[in-house]
N, C-alpha and C. Protein backbone atom coordinates (compact mmCIF):
# COMPACT_ATOMS: atom_id res chain seq x y z
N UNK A 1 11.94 -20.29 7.35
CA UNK A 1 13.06 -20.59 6.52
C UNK A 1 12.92 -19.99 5.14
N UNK A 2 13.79 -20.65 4.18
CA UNK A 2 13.96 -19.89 2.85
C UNK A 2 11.90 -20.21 2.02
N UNK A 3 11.44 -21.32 2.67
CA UNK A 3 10.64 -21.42 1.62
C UNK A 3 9.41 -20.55 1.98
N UNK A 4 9.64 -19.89 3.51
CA UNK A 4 8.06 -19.50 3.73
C UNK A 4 8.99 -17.84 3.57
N UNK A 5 9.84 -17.62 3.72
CA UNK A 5 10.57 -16.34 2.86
C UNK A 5 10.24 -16.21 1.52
N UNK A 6 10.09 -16.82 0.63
CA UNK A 6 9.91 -17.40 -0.42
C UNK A 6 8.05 -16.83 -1.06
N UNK A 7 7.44 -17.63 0.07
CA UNK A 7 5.78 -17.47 0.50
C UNK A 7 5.19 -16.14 0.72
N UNK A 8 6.43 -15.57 1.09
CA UNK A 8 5.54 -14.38 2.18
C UNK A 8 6.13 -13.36 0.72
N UNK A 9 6.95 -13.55 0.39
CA UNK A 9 7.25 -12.52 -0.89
C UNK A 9 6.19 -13.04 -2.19
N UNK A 10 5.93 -14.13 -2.37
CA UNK A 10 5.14 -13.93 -3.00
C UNK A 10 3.74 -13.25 -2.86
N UNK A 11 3.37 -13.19 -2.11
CA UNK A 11 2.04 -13.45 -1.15
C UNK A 11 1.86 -11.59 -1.22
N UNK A 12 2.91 -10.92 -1.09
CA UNK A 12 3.18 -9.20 -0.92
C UNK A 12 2.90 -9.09 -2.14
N UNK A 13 3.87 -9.87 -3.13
CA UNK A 13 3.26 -9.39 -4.53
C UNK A 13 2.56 -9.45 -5.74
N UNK A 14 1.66 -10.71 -4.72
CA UNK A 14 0.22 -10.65 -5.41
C UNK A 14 -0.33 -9.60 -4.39
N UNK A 15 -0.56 -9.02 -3.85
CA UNK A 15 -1.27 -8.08 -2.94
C UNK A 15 -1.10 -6.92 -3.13
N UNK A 16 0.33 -6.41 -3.94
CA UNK A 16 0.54 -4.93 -4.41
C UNK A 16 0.18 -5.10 -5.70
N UNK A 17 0.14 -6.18 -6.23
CA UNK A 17 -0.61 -6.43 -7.66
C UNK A 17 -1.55 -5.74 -7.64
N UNK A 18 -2.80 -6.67 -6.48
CA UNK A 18 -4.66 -6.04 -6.63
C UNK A 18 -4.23 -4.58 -6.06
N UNK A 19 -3.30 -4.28 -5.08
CA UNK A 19 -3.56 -2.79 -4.53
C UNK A 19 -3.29 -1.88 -6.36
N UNK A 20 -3.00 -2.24 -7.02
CA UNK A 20 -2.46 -1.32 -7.99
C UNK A 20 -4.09 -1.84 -9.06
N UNK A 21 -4.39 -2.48 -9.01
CA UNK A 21 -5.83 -3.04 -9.72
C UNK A 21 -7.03 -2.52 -9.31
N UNK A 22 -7.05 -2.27 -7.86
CA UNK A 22 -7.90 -1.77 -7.22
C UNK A 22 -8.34 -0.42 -7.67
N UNK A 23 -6.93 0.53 -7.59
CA UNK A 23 -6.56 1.96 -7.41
C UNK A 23 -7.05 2.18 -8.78
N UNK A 24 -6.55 1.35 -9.67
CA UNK A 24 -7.31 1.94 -11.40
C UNK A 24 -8.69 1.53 -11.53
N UNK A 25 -9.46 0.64 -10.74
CA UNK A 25 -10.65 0.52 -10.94
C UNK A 25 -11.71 1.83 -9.91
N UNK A 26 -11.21 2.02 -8.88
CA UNK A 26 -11.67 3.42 -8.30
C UNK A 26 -11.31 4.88 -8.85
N UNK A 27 -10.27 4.59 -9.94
CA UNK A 27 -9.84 5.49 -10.95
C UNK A 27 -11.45 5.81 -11.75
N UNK A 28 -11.25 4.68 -12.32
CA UNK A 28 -12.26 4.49 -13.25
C UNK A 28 -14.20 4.90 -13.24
N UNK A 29 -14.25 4.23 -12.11
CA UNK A 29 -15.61 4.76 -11.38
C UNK A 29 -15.80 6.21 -10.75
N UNK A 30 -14.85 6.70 -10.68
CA UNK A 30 -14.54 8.37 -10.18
C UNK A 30 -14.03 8.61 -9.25
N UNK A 31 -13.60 8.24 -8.35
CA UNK A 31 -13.80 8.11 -6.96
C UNK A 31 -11.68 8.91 -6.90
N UNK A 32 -11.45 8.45 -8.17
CA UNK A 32 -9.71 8.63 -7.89
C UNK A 32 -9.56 10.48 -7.78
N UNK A 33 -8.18 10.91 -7.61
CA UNK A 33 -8.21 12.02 -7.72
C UNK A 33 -6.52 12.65 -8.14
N UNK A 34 -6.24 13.63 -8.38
CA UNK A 34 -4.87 13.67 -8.93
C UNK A 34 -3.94 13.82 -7.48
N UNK A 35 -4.22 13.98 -6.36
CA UNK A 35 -3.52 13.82 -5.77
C UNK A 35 -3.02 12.88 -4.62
N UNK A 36 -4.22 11.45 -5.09
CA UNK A 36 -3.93 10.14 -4.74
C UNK A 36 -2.99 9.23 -6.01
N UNK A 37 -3.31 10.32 -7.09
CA UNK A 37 -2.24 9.60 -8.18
C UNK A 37 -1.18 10.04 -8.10
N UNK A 38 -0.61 11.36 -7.19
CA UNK A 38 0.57 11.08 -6.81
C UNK A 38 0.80 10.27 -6.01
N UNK A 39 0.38 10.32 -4.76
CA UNK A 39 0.62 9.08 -3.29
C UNK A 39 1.14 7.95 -4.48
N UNK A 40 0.59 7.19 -5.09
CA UNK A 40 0.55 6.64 -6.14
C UNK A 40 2.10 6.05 -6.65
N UNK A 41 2.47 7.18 -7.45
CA UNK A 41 3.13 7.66 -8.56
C UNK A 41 4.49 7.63 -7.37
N UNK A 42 4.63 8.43 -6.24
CA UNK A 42 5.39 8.13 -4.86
C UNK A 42 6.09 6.80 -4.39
N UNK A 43 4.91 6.24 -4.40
CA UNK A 43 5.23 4.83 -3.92
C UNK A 43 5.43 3.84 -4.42
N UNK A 44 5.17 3.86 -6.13
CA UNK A 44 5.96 2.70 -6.89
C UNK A 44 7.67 3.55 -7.16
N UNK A 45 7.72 4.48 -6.57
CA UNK A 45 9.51 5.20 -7.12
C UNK A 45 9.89 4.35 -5.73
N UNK A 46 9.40 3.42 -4.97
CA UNK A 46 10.26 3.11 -3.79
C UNK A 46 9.59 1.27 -3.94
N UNK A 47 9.32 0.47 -4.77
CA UNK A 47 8.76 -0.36 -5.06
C UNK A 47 7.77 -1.13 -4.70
N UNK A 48 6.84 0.11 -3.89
CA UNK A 48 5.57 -0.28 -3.36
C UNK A 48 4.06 0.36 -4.37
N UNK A 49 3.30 0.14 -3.82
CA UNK A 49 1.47 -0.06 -4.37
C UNK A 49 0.85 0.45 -3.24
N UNK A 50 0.26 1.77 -3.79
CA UNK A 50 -1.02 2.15 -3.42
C UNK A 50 -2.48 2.41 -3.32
N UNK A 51 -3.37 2.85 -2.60
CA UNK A 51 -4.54 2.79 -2.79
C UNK A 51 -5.12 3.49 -2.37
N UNK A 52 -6.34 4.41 -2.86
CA UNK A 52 -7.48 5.02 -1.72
C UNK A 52 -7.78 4.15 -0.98
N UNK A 53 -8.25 4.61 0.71
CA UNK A 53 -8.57 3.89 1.46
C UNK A 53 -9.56 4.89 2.16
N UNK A 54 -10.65 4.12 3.26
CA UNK A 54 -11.76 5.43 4.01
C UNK A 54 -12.98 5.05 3.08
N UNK A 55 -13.40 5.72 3.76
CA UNK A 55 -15.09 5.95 3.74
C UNK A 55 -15.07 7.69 2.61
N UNK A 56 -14.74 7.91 2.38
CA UNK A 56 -14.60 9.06 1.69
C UNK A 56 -14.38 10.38 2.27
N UNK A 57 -13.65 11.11 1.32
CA UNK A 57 -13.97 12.94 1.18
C UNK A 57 -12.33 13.17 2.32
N UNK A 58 -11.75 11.92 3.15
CA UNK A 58 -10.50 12.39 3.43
C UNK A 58 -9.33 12.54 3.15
N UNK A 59 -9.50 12.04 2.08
CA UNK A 59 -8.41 12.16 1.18
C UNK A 59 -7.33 11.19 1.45
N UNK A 60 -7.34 9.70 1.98
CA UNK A 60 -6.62 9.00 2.51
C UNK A 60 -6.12 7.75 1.51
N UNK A 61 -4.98 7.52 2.03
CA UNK A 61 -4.36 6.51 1.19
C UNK A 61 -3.89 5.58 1.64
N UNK A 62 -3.51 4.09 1.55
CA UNK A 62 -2.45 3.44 1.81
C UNK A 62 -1.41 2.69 0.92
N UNK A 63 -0.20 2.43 1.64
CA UNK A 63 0.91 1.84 0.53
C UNK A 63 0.78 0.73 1.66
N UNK A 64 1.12 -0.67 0.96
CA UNK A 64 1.31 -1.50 1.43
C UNK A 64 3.07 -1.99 2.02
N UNK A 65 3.84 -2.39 2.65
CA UNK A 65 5.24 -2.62 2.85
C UNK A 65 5.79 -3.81 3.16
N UNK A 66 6.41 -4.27 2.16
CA UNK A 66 6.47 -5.75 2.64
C UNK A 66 7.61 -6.11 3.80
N UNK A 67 7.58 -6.97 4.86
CA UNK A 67 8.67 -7.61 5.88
C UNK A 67 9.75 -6.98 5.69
N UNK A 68 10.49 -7.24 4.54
CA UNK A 68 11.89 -7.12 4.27
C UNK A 68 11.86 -5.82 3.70
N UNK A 69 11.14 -4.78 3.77
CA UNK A 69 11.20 -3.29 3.58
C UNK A 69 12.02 -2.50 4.41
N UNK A 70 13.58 -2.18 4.00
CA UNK A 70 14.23 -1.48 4.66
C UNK A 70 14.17 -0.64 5.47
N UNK A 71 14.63 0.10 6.70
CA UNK A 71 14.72 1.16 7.36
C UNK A 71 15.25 2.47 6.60
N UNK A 72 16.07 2.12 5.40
CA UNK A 72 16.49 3.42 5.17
C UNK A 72 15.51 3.95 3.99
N UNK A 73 15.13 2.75 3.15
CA UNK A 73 14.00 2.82 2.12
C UNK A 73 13.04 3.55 2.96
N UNK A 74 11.98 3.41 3.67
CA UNK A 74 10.67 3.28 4.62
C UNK A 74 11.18 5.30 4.60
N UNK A 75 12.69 5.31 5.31
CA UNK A 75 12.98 6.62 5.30
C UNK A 75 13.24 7.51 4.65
N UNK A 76 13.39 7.32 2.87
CA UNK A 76 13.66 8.04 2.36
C UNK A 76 11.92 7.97 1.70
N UNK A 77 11.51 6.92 1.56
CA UNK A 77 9.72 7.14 0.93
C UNK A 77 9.05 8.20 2.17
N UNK A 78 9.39 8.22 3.51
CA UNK A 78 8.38 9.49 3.96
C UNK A 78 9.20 10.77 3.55
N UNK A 79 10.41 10.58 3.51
CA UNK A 79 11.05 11.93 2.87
C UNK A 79 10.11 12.70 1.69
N UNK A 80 10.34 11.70 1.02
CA UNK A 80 9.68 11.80 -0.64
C UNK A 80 8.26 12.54 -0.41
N UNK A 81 7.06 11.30 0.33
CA UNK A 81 5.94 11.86 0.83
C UNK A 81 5.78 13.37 1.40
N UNK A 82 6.70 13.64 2.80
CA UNK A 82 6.83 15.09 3.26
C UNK A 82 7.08 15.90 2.42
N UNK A 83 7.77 15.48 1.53
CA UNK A 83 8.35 16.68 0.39
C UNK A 83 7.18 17.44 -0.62
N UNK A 84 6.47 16.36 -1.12
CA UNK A 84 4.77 16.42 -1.80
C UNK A 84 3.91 17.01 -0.77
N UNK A 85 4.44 17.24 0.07
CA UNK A 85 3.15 18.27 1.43
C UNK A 85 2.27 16.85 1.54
N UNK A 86 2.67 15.21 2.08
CA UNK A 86 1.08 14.57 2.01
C UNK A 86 2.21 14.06 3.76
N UNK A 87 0.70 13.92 4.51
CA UNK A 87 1.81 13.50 5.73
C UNK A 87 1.60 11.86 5.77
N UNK A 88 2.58 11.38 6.84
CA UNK A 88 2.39 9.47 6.72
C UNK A 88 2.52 9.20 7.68
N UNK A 89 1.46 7.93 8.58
CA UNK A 89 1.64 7.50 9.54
C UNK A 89 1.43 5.80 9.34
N UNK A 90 2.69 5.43 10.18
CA UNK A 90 2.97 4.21 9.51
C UNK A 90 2.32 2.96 10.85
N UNK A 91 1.75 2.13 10.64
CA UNK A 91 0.90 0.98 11.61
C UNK A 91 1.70 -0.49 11.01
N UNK A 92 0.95 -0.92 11.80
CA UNK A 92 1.31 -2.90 11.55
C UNK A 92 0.26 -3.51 11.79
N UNK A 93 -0.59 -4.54 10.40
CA UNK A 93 -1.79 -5.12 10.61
C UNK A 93 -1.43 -6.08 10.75
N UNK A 94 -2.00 -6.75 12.50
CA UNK A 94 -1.43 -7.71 13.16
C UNK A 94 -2.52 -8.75 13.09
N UNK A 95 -3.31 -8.68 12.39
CA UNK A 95 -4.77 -9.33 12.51
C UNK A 95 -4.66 -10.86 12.39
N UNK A 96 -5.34 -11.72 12.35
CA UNK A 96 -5.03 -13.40 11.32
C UNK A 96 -5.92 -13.16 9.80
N UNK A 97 -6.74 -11.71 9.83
CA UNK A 97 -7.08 -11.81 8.81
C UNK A 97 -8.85 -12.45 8.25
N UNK A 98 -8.67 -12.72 7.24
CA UNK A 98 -10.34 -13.36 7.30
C UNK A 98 -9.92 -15.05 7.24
N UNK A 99 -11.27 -15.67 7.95
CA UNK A 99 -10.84 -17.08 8.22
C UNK A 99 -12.25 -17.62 7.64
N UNK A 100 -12.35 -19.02 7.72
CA UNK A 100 -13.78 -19.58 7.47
C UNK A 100 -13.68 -20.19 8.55
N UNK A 101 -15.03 -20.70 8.90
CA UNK A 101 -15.34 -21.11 10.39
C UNK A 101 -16.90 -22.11 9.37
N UNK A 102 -16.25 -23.68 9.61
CA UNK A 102 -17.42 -24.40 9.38
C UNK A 102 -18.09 -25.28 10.14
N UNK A 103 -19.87 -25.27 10.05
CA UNK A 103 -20.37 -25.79 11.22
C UNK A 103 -20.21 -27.35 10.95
């Protein structure tokens, strides 16, 4: 209903918050590069947050997308992306996530 609508939007944007906290702290330590600060720079023009992601040296990124992220939005951000020469393949993390388990 409206209140876990409510939940789940908040919940996205504390999470593109740290993704954008993250990205300047791997800035910071070196690890960033100018052409993850576009991916970057990309994906807040469509009101999302990105991040390096990987084990290194592939040059990989992710944007996060919340539920209610349009079909035509989703389509004009890989436009945008293809256009910058970066390619995008889009998944769904279906996980429950991290849990605690007490004895």
């Amino acid at each position: 209903g409206k209140q876990q609508d409510g939940a789940m939007e908040e919940i996205y944007s504390i999470l593109q918050e740290l993704f954008a906290m993250n990205q300047h702290l791997l800035n910071a330590i070196g690890v960033g590069h100018p052409a993850l600060d576009r991916v970057c720079d990309i994906a807040s023009q469509f009101g999302l947050s990105a991040k390096l992601t990987g084990g290194g040296g592939g040059g990989c990124a992710i944007a996060l997308m919340p539920p209610d992220f349009s079909g035509s939005k989703l389509a004009a951000a890989k436009a945008a992306f293809s256009e910058a020469e970066f390619d995008c393949w889009e998944t769904v993390i279906g996980s429950r996530g991290v849990s605690q388990h007490c004895l």
